[in-house]
PDB file of N, CA and C in Angstrom:
ATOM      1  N   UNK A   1    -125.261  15.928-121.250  1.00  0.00           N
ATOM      2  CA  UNK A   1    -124.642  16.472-122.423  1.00  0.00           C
ATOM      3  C   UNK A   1    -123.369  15.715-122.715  1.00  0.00           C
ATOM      4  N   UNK A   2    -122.901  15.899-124.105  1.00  0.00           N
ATOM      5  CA  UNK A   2    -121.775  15.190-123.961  1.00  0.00           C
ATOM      6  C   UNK A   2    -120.716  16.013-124.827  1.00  0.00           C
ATOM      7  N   UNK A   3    -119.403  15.543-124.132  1.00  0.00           N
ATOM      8  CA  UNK A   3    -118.594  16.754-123.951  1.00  0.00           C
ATOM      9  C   UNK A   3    -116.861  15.975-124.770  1.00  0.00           C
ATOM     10  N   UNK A   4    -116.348  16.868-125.809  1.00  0.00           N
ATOM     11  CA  UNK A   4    -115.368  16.503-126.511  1.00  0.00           C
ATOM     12  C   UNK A   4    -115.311  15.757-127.577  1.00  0.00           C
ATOM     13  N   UNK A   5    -114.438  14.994-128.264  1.00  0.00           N
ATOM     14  CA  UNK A   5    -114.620  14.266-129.558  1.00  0.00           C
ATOM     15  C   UNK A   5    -115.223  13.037-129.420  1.00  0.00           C
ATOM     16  N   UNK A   6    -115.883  12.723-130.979  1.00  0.00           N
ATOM     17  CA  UNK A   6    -117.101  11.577-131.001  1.00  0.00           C
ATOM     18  C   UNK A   6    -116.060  11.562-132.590  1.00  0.00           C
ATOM     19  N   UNK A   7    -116.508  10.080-132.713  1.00  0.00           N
ATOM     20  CA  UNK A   7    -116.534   9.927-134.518  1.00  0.00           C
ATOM     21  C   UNK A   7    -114.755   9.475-135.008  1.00  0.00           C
ATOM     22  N   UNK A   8    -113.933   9.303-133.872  1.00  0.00           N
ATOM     23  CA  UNK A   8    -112.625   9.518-134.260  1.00  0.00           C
ATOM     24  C   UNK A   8    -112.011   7.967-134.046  1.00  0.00           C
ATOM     25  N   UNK A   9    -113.239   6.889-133.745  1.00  0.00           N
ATOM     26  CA  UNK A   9    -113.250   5.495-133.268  1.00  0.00           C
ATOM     27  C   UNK A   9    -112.048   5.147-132.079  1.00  0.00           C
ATOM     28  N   UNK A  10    -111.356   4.284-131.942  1.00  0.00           N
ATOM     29  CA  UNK A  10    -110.311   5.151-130.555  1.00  0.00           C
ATOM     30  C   UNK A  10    -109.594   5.592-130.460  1.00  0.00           C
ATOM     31  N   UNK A  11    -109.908   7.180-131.003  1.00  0.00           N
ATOM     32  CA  UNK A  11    -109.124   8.508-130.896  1.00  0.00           C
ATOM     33  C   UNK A  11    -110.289   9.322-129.806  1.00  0.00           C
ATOM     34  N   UNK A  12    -111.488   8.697-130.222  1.00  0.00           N
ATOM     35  CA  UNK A  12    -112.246   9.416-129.034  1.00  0.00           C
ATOM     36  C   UNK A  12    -112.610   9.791-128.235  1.00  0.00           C
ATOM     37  N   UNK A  13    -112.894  11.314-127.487  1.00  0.00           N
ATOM     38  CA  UNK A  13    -112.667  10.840-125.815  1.00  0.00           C
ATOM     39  C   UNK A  13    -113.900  11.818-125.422  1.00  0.00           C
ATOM     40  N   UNK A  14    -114.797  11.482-125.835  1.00  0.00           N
ATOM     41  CA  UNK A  14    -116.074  12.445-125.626  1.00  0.00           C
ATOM     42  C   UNK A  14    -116.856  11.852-124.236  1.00  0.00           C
ATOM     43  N   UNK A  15    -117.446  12.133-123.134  1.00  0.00           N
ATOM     44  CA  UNK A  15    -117.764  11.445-122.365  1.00  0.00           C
ATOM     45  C   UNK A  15    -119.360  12.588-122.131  1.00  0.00           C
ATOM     46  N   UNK A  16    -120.568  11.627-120.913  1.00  0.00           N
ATOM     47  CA  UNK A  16    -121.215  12.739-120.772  1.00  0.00           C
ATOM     48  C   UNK A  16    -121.084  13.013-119.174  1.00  0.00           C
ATOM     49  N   UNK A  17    -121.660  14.507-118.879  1.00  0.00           N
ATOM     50  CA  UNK A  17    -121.929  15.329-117.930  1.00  0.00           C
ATOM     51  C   UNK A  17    -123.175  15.603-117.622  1.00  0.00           C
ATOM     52  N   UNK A  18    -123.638  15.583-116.637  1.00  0.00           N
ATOM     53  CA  UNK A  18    -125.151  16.255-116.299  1.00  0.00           C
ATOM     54  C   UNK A  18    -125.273  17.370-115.326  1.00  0.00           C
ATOM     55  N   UNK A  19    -126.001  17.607-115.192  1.00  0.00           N
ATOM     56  CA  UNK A  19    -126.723  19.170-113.985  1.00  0.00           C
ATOM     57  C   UNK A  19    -128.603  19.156-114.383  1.00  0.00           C
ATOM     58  N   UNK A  20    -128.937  19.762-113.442  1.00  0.00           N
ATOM     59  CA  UNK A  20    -130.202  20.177-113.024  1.00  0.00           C
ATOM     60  C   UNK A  20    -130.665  21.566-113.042  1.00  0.00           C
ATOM     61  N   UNK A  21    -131.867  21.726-113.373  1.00  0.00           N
ATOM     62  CA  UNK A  21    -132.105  22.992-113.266  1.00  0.00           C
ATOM     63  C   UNK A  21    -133.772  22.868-112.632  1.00  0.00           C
ATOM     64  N   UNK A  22    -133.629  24.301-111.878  1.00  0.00           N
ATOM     65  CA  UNK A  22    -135.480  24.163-111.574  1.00  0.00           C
ATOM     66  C   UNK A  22    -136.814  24.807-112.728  1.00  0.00           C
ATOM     67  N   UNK A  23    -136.012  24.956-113.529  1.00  0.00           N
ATOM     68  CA  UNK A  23    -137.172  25.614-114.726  1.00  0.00           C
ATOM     69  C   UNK A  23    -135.995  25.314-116.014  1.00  0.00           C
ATOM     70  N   UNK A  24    -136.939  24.790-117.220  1.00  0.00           N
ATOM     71  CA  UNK A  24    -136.080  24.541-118.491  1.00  0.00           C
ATOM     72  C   UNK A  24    -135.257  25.943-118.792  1.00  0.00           C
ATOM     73  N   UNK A  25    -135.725  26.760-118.741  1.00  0.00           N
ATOM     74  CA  UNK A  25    -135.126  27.722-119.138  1.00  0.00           C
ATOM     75  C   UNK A  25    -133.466  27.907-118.437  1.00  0.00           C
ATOM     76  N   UNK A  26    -133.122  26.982-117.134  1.00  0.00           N
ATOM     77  CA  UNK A  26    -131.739  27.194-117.095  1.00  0.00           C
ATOM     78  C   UNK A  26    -131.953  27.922-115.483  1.00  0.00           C
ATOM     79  N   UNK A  27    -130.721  28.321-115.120  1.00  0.00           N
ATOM     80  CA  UNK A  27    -129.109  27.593-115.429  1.00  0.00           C
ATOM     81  C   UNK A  27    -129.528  26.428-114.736  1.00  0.00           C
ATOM     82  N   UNK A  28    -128.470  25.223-115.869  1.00  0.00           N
ATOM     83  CA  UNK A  28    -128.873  24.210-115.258  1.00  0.00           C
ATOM     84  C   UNK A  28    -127.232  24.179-114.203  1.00  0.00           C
ATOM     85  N   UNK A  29    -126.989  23.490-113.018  1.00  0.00           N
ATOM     86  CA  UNK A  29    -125.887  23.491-112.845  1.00  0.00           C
ATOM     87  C   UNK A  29    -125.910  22.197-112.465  1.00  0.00           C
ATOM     88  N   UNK A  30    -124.371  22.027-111.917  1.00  0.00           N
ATOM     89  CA  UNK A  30    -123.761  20.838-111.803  1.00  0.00           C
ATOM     90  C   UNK A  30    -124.527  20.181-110.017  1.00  0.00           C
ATOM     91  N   UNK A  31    -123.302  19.082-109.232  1.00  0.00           N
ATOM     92  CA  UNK A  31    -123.608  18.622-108.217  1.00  0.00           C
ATOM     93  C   UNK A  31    -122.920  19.628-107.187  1.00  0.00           C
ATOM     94  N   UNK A  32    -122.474  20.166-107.427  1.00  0.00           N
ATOM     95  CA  UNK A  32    -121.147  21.309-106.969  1.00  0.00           C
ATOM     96  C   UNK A  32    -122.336  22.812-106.463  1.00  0.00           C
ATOM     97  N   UNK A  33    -122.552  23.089-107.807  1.00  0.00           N
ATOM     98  CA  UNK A  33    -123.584  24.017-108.310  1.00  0.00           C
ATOM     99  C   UNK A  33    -122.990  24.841-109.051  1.00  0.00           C
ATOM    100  N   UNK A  34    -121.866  24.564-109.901  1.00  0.00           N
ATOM    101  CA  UNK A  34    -121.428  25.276-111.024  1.00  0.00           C
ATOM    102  C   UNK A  34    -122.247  25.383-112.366  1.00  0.00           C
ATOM    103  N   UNK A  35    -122.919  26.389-112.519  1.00  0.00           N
ATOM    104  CA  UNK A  35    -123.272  26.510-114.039  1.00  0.00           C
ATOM    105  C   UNK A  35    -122.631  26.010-115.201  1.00  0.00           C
ATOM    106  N   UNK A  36    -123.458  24.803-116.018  1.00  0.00           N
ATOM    107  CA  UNK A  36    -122.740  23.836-116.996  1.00  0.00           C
ATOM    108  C   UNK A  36    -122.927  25.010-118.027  1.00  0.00           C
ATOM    109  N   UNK A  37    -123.286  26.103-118.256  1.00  0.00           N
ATOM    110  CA  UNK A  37    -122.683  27.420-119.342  1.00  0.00           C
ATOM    111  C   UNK A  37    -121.122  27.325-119.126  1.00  0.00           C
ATOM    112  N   UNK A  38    -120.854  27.488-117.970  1.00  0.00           N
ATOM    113  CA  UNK A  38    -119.449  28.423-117.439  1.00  0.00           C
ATOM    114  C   UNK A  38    -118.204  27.387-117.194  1.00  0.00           C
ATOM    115  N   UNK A  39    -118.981  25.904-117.472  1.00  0.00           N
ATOM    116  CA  UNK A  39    -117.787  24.743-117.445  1.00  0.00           C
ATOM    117  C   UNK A  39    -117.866  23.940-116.834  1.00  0.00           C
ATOM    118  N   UNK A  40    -119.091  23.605-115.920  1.00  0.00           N
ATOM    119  CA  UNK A  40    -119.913  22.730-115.164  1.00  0.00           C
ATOM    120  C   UNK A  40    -120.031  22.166-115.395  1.00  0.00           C
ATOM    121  N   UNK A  41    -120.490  20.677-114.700  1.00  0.00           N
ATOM    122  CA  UNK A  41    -120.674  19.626-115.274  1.00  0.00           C
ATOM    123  C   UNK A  41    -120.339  18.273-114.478  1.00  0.00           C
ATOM    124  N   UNK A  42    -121.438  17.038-113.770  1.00  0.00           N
ATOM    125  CA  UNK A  42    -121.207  16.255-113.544  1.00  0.00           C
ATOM    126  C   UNK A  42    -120.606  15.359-114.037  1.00  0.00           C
ATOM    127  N   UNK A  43    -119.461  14.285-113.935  1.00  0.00           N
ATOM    128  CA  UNK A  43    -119.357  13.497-114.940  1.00  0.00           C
ATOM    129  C   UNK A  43    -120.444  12.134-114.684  1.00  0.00           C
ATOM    130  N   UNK A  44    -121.180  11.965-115.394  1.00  0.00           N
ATOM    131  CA  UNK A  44    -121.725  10.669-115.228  1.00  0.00           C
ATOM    132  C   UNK A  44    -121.129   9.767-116.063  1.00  0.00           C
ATOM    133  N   UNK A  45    -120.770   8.853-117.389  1.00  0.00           N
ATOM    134  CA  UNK A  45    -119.788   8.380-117.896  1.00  0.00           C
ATOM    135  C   UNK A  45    -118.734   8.532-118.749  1.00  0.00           C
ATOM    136  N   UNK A  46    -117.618   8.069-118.909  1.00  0.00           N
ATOM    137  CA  UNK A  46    -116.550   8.110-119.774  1.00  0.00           C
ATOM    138  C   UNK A  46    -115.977   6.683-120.154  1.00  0.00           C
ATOM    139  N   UNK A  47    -114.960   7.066-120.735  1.00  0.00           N
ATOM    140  CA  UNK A  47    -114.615   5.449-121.002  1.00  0.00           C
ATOM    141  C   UNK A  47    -113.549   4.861-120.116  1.00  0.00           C
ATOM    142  N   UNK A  48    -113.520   4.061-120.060  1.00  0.00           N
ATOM    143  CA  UNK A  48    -112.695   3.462-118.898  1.00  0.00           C
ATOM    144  C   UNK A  48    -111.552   2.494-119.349  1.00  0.00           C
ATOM    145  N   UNK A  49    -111.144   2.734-120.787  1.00  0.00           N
ATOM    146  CA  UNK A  49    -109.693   2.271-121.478  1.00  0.00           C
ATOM    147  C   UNK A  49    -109.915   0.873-121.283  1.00  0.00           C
ATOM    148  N   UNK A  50    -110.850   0.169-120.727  1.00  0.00           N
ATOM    149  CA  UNK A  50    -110.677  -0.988-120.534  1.00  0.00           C
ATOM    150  C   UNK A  50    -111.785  -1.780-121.301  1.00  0.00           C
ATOM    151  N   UNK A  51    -113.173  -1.476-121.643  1.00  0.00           N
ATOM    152  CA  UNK A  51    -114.134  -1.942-121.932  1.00  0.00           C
ATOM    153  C   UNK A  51    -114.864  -1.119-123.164  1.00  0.00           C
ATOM    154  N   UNK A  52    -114.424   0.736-122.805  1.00  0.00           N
ATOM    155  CA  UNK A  52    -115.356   1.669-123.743  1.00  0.00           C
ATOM    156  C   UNK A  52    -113.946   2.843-123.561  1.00  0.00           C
ATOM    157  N   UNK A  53    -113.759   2.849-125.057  1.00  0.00           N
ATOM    158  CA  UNK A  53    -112.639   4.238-124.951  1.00  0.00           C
ATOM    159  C   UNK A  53    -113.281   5.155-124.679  1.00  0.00           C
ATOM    160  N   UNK A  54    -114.257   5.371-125.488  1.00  0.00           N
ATOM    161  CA  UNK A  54    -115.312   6.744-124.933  1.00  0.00           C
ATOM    162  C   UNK A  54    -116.568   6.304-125.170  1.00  0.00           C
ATOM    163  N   UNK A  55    -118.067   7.580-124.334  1.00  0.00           N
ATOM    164  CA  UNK A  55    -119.145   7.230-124.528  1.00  0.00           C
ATOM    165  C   UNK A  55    -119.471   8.781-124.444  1.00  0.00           C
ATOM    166  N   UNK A  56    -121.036   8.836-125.319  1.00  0.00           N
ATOM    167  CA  UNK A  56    -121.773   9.969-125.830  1.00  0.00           C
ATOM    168  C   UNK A  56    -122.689   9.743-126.603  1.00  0.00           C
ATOM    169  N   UNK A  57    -122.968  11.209-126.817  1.00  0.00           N
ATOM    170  CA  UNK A  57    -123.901  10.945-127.734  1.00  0.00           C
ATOM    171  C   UNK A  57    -125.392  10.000-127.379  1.00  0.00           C
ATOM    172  N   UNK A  58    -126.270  10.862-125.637  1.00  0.00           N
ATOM    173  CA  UNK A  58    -126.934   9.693-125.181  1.00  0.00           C
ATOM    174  C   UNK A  58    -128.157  10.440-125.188  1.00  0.00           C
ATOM    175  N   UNK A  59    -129.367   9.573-124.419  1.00  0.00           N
ATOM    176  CA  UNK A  59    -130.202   9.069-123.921  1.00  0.00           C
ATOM    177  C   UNK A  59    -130.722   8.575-123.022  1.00  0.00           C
ATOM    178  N   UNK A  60    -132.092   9.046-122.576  1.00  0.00           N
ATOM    179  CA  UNK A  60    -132.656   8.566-121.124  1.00  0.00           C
ATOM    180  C   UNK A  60    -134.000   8.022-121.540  1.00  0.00           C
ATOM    181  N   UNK A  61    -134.607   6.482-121.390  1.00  0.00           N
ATOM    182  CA  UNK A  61    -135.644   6.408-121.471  1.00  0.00           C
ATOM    183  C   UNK A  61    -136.335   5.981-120.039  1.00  0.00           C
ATOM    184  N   UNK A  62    -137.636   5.693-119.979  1.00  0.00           N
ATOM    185  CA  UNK A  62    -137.879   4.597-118.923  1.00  0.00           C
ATOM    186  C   UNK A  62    -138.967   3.193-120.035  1.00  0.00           C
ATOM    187  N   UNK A  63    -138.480   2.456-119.137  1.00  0.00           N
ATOM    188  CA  UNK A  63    -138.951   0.977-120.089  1.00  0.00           C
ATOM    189  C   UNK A  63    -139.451   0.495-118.797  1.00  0.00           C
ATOM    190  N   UNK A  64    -140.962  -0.041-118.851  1.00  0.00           N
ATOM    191  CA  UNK A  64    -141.459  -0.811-117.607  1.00  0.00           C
ATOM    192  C   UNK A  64    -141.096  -0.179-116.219  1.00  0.00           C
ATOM    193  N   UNK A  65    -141.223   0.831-116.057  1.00  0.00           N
ATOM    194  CA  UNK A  65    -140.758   1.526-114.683  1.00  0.00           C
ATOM    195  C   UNK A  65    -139.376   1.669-114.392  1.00  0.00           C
ATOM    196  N   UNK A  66    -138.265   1.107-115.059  1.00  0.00           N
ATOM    197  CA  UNK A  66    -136.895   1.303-115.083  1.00  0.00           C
ATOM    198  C   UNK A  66    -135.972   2.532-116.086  1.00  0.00           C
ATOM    199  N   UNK A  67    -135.936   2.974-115.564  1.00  0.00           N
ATOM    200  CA  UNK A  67    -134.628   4.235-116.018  1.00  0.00           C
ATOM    201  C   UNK A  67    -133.491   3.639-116.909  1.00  0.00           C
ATOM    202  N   UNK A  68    -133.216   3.800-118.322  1.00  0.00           N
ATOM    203  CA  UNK A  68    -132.380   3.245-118.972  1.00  0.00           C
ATOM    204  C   UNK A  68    -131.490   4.284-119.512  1.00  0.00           C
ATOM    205  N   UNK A  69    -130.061   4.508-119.618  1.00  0.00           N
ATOM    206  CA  UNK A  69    -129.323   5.174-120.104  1.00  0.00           C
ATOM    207  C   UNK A  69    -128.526   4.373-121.433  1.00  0.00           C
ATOM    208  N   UNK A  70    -129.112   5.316-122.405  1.00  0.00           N
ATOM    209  CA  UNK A  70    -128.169   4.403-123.942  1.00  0.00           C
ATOM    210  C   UNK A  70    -127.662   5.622-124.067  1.00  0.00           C
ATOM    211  N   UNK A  71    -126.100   5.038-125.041  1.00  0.00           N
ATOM    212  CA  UNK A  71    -125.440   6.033-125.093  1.00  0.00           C
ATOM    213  C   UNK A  71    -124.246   5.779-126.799  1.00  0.00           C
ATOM    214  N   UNK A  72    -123.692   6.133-127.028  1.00  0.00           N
ATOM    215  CA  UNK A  72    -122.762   5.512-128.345  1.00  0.00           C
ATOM    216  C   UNK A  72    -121.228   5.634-127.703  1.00  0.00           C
ATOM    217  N   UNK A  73    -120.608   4.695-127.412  1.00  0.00           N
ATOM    218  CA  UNK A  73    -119.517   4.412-127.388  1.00  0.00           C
ATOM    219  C   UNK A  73    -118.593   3.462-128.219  1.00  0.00           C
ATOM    220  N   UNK A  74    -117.765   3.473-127.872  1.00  0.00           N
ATOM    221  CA  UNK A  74    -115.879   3.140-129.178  1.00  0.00           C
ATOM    222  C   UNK A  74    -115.744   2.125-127.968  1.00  0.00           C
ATOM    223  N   UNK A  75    -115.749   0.695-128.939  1.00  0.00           N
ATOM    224  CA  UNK A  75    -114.778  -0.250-128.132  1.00  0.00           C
ATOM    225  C   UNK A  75    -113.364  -0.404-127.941  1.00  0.00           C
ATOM    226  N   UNK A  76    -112.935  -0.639-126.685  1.00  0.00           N
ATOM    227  CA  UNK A  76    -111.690  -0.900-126.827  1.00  0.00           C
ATOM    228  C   UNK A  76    -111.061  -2.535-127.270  1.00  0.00           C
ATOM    229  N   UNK A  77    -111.830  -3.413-126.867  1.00  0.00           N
ATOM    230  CA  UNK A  77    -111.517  -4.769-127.485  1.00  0.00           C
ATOM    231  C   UNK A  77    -111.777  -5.561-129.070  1.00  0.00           C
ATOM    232  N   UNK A  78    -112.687  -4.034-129.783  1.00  0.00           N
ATOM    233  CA  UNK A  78    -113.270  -4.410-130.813  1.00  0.00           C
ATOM    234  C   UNK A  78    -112.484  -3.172-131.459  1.00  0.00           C
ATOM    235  N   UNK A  79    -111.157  -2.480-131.298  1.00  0.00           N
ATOM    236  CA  UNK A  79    -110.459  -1.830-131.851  1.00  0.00           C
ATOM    237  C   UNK A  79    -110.999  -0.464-132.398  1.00  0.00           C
ATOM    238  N   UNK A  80    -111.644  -0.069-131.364  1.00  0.00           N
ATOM    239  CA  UNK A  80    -112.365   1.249-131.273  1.00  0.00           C
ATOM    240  C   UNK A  80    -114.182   0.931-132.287  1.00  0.00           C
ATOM    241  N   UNK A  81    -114.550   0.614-132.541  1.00  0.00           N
ATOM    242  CA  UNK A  81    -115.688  -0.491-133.215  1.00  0.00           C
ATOM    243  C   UNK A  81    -117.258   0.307-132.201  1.00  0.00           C
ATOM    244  N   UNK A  82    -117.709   1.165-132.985  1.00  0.00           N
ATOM    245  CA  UNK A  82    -118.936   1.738-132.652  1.00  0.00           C
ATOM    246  C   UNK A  82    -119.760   0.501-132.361  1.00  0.00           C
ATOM    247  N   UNK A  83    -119.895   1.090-130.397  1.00  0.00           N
ATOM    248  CA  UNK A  83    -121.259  -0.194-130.590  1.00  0.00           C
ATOM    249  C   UNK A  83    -122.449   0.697-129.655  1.00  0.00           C
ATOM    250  N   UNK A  84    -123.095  -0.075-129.120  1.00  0.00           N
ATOM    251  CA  UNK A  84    -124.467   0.800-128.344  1.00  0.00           C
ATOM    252  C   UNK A  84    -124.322   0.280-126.924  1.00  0.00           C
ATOM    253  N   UNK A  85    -124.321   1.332-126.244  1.00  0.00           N
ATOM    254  CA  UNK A  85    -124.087   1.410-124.484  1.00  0.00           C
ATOM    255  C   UNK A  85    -125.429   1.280-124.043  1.00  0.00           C
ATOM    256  N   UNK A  86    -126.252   0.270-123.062  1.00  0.00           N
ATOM    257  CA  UNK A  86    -127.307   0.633-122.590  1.00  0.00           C
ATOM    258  C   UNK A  86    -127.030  -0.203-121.132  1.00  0.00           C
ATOM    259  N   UNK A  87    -127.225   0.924-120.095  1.00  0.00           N
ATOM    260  CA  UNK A  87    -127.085   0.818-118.775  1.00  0.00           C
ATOM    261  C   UNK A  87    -128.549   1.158-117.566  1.00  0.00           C
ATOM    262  N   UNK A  88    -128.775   0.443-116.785  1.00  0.00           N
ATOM    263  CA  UNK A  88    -129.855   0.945-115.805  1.00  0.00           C
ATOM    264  C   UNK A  88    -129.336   2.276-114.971  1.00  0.00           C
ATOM    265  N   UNK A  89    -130.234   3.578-114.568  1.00  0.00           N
ATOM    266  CA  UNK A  89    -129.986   4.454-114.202  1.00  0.00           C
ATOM    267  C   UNK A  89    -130.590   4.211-112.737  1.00  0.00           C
ATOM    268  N   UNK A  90    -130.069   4.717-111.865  1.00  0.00           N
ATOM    269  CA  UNK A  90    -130.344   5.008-110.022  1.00  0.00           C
ATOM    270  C   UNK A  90    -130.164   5.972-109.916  1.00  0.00           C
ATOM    271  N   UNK A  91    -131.101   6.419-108.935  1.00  0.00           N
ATOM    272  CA  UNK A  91    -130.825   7.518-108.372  1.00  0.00           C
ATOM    273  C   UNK A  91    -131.111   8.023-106.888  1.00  0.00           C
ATOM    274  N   UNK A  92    -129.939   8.758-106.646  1.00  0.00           N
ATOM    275  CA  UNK A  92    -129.142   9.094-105.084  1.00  0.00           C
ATOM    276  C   UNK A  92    -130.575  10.049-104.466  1.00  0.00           C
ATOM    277  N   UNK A  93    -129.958   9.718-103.347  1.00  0.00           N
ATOM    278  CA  UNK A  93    -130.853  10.427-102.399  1.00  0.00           C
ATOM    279  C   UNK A  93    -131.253  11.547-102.833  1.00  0.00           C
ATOM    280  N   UNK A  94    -130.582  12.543-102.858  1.00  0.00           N
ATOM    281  CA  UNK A  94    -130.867  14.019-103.222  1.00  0.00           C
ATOM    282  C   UNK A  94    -131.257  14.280-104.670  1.00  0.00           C
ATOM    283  N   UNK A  95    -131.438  12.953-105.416  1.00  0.00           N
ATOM    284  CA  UNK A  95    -132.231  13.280-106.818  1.00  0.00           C
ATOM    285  C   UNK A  95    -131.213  13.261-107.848  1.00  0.00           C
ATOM    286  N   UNK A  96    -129.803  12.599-107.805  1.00  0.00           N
ATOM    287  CA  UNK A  96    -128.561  12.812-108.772  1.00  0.00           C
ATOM    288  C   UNK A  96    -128.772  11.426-109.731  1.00  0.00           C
ATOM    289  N   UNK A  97    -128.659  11.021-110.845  1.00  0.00           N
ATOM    290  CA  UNK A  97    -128.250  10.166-111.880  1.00  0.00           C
ATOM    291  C   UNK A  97    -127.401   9.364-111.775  1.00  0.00           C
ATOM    292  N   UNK A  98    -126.978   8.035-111.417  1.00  0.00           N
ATOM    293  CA  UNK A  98    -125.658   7.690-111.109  1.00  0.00           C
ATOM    294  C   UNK A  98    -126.331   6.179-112.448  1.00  0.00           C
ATOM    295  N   UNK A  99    -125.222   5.800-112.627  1.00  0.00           N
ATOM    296  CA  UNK A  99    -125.228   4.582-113.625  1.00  0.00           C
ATOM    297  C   UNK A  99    -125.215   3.166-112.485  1.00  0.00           C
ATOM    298  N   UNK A 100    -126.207   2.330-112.769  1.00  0.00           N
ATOM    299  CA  UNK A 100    -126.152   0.880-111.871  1.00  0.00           C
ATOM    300  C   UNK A 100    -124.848   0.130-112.553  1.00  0.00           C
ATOM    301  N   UNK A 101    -124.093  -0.491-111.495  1.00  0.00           N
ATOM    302  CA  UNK A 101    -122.974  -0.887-111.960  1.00  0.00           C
ATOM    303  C   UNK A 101    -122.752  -2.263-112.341  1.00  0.00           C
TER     304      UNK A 101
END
């Protein structure tokens, strides 16, 4: 999910969060096991002031057996400048989302 302002180019600071659940119907919670209702929430990316002021607004596909995370982020070298985030996804032992670096 993604969490805070989008659309404000770099004023933005929306980043996303994830959690799991064992049935769609919920609760999904965090890595903690806080219910993302109640304020939960992994962070999986944000922006890092250096490369992406912020990121959101995403997506999970798989392409050829690989896990891809796209997402919409604000450049910081392109003066906040909407461009498209697409990163390979891994994942941790116990089944968590982490971004390949």
């Amino acid at each position: 999910m993604s969490w805070d302002y989008c659309c404000r180019g770099a004023k933005s600071n929306y980043r996303v969060a994830v959690g799991r659940s064992k049935t769609v119907e919920g609760p999904y919670l965090d890595r903690s096991g806080k219910d993302m209702a109640k304020g939960g929430g992994t962070l999986f990316i944000e922006g890092d002031k250096k490369e992406w002021e912020a990121a959101g607004h995403c997506a999970a596909y798989t392409f050829d057996g690989e896990d891809i995370f796209v997402c919409h982020g604000y450049s910081v070298t392109q003066n906040g400048a909407a461009m498209l985030i697409q990163r390979p996804i891994v994942w941790t032992a116990d089944g968590w989302p982490e971004l390949k670096p």
